[in-house]
Structure formats: C-alpha cells, structure tokens
Protein backbone atom coordinates (compact mmCIF):
# COMPACT_ATOMS: atom_id res chain seq x y z
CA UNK A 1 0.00 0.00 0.00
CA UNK A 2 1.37 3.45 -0.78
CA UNK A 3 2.52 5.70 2.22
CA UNK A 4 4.44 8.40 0.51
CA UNK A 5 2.93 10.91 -2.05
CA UNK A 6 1.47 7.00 -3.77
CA UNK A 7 4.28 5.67 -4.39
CA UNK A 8 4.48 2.29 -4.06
CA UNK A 9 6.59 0.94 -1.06
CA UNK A 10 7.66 -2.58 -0.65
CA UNK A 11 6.65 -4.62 2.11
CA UNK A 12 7.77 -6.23 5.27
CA UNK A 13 8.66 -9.63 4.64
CA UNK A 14 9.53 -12.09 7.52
CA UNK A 15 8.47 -14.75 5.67
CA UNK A 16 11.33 -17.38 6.13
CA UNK A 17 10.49 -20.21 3.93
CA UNK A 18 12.61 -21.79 1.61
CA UNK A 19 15.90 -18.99 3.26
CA UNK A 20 19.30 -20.85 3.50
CA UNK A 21 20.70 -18.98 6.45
CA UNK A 22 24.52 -18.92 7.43
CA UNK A 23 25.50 -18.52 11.11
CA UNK A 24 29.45 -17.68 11.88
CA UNK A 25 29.83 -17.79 15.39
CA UNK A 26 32.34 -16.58 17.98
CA UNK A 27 33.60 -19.53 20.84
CA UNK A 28 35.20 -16.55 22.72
CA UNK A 29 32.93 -15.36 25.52
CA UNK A 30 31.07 -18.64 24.74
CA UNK A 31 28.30 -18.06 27.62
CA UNK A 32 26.92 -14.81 25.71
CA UNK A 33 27.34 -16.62 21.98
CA UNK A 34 25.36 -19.36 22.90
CA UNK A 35 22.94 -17.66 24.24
CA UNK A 36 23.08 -15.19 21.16
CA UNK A 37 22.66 -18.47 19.04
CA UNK A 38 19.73 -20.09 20.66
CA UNK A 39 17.52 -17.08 20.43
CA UNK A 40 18.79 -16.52 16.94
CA UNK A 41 17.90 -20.17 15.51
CA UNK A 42 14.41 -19.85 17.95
CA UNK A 43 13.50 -16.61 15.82
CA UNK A 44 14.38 -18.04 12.76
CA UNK A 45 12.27 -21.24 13.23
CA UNK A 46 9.46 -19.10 14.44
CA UNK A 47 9.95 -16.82 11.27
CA UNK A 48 9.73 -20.72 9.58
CA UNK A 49 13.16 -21.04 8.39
CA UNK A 50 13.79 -24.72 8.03
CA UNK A 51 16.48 -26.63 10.24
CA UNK A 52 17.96 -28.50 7.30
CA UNK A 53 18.69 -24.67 5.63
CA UNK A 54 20.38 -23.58 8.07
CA UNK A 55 24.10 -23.93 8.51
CA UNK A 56 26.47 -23.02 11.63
CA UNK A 57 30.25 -22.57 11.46
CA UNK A 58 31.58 -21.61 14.95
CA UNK A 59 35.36 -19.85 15.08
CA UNK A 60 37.44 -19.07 17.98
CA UNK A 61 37.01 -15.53 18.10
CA UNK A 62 35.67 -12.08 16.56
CA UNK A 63 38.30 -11.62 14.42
CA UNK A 64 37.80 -14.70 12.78
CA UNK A 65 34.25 -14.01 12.15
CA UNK A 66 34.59 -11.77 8.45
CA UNK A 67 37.03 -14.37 6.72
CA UNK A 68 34.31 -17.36 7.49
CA UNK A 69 31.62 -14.97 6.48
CA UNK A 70 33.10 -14.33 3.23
CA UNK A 71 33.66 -17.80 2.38
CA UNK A 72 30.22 -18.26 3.32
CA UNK A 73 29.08 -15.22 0.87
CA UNK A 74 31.45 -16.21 -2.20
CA UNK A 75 29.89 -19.97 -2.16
CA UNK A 76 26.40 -19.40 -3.26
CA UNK A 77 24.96 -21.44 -1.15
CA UNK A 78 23.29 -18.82 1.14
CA UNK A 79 20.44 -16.01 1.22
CA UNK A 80 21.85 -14.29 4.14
CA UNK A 81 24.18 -14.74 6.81
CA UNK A 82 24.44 -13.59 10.77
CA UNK A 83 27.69 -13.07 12.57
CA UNK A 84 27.04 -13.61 16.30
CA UNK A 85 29.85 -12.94 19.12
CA UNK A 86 30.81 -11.00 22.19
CA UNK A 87 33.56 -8.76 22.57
CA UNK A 88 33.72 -7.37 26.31
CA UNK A 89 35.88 -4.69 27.46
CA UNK A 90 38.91 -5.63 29.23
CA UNK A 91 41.75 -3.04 30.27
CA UNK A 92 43.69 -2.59 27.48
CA UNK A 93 43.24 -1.46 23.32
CA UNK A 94 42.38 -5.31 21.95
CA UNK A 95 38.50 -4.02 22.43
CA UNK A 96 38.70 -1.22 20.69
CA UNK A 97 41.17 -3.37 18.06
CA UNK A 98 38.50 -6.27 17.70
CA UNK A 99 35.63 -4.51 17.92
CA UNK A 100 36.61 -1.69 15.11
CA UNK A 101 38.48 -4.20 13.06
CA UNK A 102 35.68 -7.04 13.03
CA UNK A 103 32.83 -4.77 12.52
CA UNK A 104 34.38 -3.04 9.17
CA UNK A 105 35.31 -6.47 7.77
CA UNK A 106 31.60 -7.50 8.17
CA UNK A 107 30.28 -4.35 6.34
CA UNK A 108 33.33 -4.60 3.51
CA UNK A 109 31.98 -8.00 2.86
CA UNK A 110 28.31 -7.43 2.91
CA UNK A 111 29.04 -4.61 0.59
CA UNK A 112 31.92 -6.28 -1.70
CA UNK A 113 29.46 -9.47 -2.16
CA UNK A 114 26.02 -8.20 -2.08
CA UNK A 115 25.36 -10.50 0.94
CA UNK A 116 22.53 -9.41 3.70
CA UNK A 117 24.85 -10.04 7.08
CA UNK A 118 22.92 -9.49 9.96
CA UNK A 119 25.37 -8.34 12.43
CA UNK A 120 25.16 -9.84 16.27
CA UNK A 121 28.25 -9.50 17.62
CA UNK A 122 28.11 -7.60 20.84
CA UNK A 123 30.41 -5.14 21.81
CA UNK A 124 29.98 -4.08 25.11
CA UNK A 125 31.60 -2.80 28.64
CA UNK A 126 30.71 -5.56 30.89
CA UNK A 127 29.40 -9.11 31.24
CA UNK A 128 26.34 -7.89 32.56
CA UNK A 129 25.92 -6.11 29.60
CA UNK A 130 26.18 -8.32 27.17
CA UNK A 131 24.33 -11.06 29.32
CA UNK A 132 21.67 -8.24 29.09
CA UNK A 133 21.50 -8.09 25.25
CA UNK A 134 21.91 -11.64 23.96
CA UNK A 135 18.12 -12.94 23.49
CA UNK A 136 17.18 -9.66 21.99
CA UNK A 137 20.18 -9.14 19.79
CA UNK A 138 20.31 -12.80 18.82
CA UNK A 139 16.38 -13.11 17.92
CA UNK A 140 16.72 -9.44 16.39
CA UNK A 141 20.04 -10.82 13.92
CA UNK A 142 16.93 -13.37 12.61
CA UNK A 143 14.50 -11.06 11.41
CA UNK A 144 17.27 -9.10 10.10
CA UNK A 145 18.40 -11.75 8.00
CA UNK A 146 15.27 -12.95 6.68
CA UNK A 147 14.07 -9.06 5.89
CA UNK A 148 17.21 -8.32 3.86
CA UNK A 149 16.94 -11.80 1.93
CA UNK A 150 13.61 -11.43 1.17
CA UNK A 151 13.77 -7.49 0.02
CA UNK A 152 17.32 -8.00 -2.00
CA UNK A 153 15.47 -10.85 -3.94
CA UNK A 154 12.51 -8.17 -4.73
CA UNK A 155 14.83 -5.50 -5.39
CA UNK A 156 17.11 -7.46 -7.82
C-alpha cells in the first residue's frame, strides 16, 4: 500500500520459507554466543526457516568471524548470513582493536558481495551487559536476516 505521495513501497517480509541462512559464530565469551545463538535459531524457526537450511560454522574468536563470512558469501549457497559474538571490554586497546576491526570487515563483505549479514556481535563494557542483550540481539540478527533476503530478492 502506498505511504508516501502513492508511491508504491515494498513490504515487510519475515516470511522465512525456503531462506538458507549462514550462522558464523564466535567460541570466545562462549556463555553470551550461545545464548546469542539459541535465540537466533528460535526466531528463525518461528519466522519458519527450516532446520535442514540452516548452517552453523563456529570460530574461535571475533576476528575470525569476516574471513568465514566471506567464504560463506562467495559460495552461493546462502540467502543471508548472521555473525554472532561477544567482545567485552577488558583493560587494554584489543576491544577497541577487535571490535573496530571485526565490525568493518563485516560491512566490507556485505558490501563487496552483495550479501545481507545481519550483524550480532556484541560489543559491550561488561558481562552484565552483554548477558543483558543476547536474546534480543540474537532473535533481532533473525529477522534481520530474513528481511534483507527477502527485500534483495525483490529488489534485484
């Protein structure tokens, strides 16, 4: 239905049938990625993903995350992908390293392949906070990826 001056808008789709979904996930801070990845894959079997589409590749840290992601992209074999991890503050400039250098190499390869990557990798001060942050950023990361998949197959 047209919202802006009549021009036609697409719509809203969170219709996850048929998706192949890629997961890359983080083993560092494996308490928060786990619990990133189990509301992820609840979401996306709510949002009716099947099981047998979805695959999960689990690395040892954040940094790993983009290469495995962009393997994932070149192969074809995927309609989106999610990148879920924690990176928690500690006292010196590895967070700020990780977190800067981990979160442009999932744009660059979102962009560079034309790949939806929904991005879940917390980056955060505390434990607490990213304890705080996992079933809504993990279940969020699902609907993320099956919006993008389903609007870049529209748009294209």
């Amino acid at each position: 239905m047209p919202r802006y001056d009549n021009i036609p808008e697409l719509d809203i789709d969170l219709d996850g049938r048929g998706l192949r979904i890629g997961i890359v996930m983080s083993r560092f801070n494996q308490d928060v990625c786990e619990g990133l990845l189990s509301a992820c894959t609840a979401e996306l079997l709510r949002l009716d993903v099947s099981p047998e589409l979805v695959r999960i590749a689990t690395v040892p840290g954040a940094l790993e995350i983009p290469l495995t992601l962009q393997a994932m992209a070149r192969s074809g074999n995927y309609d989106a992908l999610i990148a879920l991890g924690a990176v928690i503050r500690g006292e010196t400039y590895h967070f700020e390293l990780v977190s800067n250098e981990m979160g442009s190499g999932i744009n660059r390869i979102g962009l560079d392949t034309g790949m939806p990557i929904a991005n879940g990798v917390l980056t955060t001060e505390d434990d607490d906070q990213a304890l705080a942050r996992m079933q809504e950023k993990g279940a969020d990361c699902a609907r993320t990826a099956v919006e993008m998949a389903n609007l870049l197959k529209k748009v294209r």
